[in-house]
N, C-alpha and C. Protein backbone atom coordinates (compact mmCIF):
# COMPACT_ATOMS: atom_id res chain seq x y z
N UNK A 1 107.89 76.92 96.59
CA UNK A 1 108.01 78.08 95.74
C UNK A 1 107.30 79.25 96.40
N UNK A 2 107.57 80.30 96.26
CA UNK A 2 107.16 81.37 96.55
C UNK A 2 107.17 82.52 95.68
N UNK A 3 106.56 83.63 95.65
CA UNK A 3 106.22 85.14 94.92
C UNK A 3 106.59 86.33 96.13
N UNK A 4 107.71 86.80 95.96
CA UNK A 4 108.50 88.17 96.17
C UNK A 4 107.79 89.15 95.69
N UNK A 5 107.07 89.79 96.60
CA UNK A 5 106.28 91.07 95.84
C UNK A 5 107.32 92.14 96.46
N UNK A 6 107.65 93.32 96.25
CA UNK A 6 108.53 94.08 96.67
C UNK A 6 107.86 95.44 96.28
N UNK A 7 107.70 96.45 96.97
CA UNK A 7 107.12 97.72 96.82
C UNK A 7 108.54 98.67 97.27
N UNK A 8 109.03 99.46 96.52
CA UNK A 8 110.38 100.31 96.58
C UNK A 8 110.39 101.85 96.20
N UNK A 9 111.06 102.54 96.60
CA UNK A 9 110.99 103.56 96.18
C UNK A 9 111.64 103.40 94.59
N UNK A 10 110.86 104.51 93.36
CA UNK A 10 111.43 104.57 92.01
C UNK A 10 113.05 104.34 92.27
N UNK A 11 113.34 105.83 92.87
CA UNK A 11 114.63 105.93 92.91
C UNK A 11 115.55 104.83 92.72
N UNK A 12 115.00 104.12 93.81
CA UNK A 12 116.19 102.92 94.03
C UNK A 12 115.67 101.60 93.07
N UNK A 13 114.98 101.68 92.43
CA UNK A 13 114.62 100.52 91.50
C UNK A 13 116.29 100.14 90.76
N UNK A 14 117.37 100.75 90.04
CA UNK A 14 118.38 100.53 89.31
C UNK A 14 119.37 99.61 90.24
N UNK A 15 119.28 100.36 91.94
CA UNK A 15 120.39 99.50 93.06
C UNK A 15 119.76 98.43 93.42
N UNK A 16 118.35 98.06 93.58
CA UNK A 16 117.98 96.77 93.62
C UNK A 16 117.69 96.07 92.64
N UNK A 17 117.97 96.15 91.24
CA UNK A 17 117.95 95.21 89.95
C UNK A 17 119.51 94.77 89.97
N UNK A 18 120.16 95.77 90.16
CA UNK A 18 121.94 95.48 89.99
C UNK A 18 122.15 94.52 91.52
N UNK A 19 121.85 94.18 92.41
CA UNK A 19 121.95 93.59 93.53
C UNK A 19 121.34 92.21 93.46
N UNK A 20 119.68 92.12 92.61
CA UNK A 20 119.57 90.82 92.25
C UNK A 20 120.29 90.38 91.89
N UNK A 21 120.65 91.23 90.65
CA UNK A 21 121.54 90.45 89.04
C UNK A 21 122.43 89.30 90.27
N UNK A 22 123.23 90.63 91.03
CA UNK A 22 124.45 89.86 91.64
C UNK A 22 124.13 88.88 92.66
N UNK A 23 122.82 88.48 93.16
CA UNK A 23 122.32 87.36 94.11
C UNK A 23 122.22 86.61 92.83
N UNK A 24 122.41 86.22 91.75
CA UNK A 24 121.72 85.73 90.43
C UNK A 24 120.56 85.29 90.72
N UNK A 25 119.44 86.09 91.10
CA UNK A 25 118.16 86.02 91.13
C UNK A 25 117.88 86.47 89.90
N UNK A 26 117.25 85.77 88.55
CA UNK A 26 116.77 86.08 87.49
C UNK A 26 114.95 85.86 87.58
N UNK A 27 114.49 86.86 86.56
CA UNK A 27 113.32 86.43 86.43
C UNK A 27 112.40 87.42 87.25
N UNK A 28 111.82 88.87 86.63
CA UNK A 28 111.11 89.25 87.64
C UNK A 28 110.16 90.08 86.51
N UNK A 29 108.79 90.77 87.42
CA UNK A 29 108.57 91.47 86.92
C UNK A 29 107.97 93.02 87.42
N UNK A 30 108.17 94.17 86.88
CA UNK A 30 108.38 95.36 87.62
C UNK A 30 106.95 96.26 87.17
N UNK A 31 105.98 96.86 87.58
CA UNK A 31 105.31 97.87 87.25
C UNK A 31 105.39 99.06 88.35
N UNK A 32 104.59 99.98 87.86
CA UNK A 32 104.51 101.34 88.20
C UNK A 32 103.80 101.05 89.26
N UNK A 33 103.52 101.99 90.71
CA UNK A 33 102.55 102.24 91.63
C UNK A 33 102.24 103.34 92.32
N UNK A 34 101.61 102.83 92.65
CA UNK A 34 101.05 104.11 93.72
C UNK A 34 100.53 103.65 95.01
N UNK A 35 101.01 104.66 96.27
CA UNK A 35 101.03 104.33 97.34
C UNK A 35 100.77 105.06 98.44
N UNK A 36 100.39 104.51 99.94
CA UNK A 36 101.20 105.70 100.59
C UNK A 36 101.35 104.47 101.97
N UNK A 37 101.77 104.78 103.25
CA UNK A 37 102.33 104.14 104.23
C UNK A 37 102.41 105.39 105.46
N UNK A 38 103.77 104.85 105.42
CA UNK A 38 104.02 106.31 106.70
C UNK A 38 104.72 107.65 106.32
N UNK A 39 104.45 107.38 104.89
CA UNK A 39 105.28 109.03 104.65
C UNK A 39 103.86 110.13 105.27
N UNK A 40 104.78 111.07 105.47
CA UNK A 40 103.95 112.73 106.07
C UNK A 40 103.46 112.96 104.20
N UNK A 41 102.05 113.41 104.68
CA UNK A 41 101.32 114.20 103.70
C UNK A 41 102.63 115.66 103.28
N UNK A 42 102.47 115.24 101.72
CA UNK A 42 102.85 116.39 100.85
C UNK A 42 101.49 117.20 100.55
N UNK A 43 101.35 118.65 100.26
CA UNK A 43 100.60 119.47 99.89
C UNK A 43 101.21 120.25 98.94
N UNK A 44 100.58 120.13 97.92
CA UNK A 44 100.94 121.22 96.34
C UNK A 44 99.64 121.87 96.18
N UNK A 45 100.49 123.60 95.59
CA UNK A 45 99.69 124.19 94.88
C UNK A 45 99.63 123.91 92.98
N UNK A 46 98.39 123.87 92.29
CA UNK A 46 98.09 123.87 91.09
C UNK A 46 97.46 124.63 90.66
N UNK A 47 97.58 125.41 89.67
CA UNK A 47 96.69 126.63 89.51
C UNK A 47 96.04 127.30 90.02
N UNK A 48 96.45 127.84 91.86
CA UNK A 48 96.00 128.22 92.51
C UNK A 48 95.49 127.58 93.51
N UNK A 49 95.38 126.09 93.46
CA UNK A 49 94.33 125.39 94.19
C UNK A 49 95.38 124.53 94.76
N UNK A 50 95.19 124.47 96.53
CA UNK A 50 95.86 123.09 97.36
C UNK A 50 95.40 121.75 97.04
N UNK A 51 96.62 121.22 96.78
CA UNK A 51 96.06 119.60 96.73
C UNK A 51 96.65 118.95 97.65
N UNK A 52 96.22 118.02 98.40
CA UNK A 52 97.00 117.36 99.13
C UNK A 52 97.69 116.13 98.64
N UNK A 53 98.75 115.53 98.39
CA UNK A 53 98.78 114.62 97.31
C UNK A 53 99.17 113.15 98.75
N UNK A 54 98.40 112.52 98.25
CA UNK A 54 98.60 111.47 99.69
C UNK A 54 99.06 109.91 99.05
N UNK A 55 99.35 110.10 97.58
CA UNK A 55 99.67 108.57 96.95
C UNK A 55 101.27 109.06 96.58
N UNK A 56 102.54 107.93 96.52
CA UNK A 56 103.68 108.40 96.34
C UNK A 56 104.02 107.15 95.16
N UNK A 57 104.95 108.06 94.35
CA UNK A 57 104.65 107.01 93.41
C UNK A 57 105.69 105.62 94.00
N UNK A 58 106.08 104.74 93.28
CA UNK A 58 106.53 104.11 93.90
C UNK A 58 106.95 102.97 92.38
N UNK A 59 107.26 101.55 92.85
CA UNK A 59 107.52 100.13 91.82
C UNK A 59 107.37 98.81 92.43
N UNK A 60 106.37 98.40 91.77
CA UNK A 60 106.30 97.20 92.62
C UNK A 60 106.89 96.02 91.89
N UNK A 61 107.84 95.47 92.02
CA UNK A 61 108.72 93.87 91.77
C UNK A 61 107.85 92.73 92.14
N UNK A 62 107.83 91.61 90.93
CA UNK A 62 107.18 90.59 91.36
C UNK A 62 108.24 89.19 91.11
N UNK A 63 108.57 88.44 92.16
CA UNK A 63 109.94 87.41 91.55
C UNK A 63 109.30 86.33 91.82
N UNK A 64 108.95 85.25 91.23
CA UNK A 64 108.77 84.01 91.73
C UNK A 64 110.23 83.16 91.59
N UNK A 65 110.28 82.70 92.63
CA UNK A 65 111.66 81.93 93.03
C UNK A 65 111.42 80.63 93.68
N UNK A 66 112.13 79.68 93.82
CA UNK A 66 112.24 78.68 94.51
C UNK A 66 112.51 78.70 96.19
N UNK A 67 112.61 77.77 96.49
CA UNK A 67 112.25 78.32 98.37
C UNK A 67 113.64 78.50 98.87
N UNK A 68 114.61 77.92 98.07
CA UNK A 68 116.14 78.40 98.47
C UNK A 68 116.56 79.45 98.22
N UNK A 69 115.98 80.73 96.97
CA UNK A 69 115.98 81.60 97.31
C UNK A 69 115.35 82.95 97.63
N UNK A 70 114.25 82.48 98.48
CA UNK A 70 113.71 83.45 99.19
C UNK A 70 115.08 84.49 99.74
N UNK A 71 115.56 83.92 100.86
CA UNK A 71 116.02 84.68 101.95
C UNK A 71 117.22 85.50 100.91
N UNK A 72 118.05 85.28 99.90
CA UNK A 72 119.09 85.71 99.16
C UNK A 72 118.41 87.11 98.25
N UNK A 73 117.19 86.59 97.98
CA UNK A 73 115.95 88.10 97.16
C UNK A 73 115.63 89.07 98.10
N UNK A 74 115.51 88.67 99.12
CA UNK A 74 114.69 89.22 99.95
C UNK A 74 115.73 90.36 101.05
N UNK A 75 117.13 89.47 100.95
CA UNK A 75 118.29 90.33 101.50
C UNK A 75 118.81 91.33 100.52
N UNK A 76 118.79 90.69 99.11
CA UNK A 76 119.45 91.68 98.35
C UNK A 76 118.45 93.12 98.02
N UNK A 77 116.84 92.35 98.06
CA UNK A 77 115.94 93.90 97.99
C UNK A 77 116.17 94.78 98.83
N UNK A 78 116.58 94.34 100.32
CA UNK A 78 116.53 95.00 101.48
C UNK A 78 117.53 95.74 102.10
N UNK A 79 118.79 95.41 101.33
CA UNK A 79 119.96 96.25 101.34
C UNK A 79 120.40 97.13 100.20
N UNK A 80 119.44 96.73 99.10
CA UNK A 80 119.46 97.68 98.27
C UNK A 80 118.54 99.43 97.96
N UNK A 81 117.45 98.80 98.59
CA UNK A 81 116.32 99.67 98.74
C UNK A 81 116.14 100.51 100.24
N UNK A 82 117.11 100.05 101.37
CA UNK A 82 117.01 100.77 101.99
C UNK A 82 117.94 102.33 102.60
N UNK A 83 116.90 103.54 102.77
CA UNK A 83 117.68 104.59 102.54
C UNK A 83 117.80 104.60 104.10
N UNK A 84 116.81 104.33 104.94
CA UNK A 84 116.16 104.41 106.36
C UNK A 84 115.32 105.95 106.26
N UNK A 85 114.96 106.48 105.54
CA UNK A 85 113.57 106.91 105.67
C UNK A 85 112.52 106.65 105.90
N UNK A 86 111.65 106.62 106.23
CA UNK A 86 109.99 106.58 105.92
C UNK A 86 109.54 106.56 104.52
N UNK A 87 108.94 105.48 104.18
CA UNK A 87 108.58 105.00 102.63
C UNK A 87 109.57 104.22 101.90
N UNK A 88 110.15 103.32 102.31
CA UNK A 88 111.65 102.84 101.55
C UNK A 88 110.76 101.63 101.51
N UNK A 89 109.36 101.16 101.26
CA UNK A 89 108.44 100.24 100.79
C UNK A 89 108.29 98.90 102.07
N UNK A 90 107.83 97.57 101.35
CA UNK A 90 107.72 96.63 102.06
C UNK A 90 108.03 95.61 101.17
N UNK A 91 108.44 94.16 101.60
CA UNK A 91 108.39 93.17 100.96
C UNK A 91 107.49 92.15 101.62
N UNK A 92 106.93 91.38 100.61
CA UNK A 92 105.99 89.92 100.97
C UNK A 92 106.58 89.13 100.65
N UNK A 93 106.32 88.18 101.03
CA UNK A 93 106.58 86.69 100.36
C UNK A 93 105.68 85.83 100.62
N UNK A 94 104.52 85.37 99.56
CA UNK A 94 103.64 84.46 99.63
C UNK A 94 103.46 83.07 99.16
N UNK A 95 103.29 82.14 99.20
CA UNK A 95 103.05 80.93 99.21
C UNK A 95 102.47 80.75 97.41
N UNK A 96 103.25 79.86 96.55
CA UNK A 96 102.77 79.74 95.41
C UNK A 96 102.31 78.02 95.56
N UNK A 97 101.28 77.72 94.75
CA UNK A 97 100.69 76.58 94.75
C UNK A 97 101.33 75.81 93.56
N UNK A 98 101.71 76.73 92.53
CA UNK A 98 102.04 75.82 91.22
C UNK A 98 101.83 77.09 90.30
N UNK A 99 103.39 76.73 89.54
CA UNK A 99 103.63 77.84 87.95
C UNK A 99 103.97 76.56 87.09
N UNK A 100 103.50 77.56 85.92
CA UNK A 100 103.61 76.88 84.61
C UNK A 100 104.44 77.51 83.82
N UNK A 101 105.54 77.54 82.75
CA UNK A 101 105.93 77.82 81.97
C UNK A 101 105.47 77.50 80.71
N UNK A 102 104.72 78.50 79.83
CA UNK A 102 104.46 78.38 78.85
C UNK A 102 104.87 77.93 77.71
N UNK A 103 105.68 77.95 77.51
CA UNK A 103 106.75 77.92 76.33
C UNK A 103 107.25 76.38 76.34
N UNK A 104 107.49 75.71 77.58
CA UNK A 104 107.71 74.51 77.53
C UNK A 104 107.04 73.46 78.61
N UNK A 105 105.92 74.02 78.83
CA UNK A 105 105.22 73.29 79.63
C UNK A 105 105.44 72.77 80.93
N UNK A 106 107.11 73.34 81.35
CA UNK A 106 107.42 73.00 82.54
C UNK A 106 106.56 73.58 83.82
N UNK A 107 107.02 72.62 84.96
CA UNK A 107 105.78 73.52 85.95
C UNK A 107 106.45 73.28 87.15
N UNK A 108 106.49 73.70 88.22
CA UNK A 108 106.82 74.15 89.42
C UNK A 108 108.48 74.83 89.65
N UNK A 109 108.99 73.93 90.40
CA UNK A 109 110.50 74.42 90.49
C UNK A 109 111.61 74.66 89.19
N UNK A 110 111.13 73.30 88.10
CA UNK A 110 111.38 73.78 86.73
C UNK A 110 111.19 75.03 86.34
N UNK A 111 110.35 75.52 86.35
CA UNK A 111 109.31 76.74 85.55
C UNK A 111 109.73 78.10 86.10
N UNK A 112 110.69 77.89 87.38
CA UNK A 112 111.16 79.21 87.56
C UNK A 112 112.25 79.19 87.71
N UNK A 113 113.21 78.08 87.48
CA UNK A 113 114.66 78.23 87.42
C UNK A 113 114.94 78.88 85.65
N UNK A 114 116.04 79.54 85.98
CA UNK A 114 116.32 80.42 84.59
C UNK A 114 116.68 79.62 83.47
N UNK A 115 116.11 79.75 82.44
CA UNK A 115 116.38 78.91 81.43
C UNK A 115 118.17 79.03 81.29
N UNK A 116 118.84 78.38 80.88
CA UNK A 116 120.21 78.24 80.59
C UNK A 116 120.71 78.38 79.51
């Protein structure tokens, strides 16, 4: 088993949810972020005053999946999210030891296949 962390631009958060769907990768979860990488420093004025703004916002995806489909998540994030700019994010994939499903006590490869 493994955990798909995925860091994306906002923008494209809608073309890489519609691209899972269609890998039927179910099961994720999405928050807000903040970032920066290799984008060039933006500079804004605010009430007179320069700011340099050096965090971009961004979304970070979290999927735990089974090890068969790593490579199918990990293609569909990567053709969905990429514009070929600078900042079009990164993906991980780390090593899970053991999930539990709450609800029915299932645990490992059970626990992250989609309920039916």
């Amino acid at each position: 088993m493994k955990l798909v962390v995925a860091i994306v631009r906002t923008e494209k958060l809608n073309d890489v949810l519609e691209a899972l769907f269609r890998a039927e990768v179910r099961g994720l979860t999405i928050t807000p972020a903040r970032g920066h990488g290799g984008e060039t420093e933006q500079v804004e004025t605010y009430r007179g005053t320069t700011i340099k703004m050096e965090l971009s916002q961004k979304v970070r995806l979290e999927i735990g999946v089974s090890d068969h489909f790593v490579e199918p998540t990990v293609e569909a994030i990567m053709s969905a999210a990429r514009t070929g700019e600078v900042g079009d994010g990164k993906i991980f994939v780390l090593p899970v030891e053991r999930v539990y499903r709450i609800r029915t006590g299932e645990r490992d490869e059970a626990a992250v296949t989609p309920v039916a």
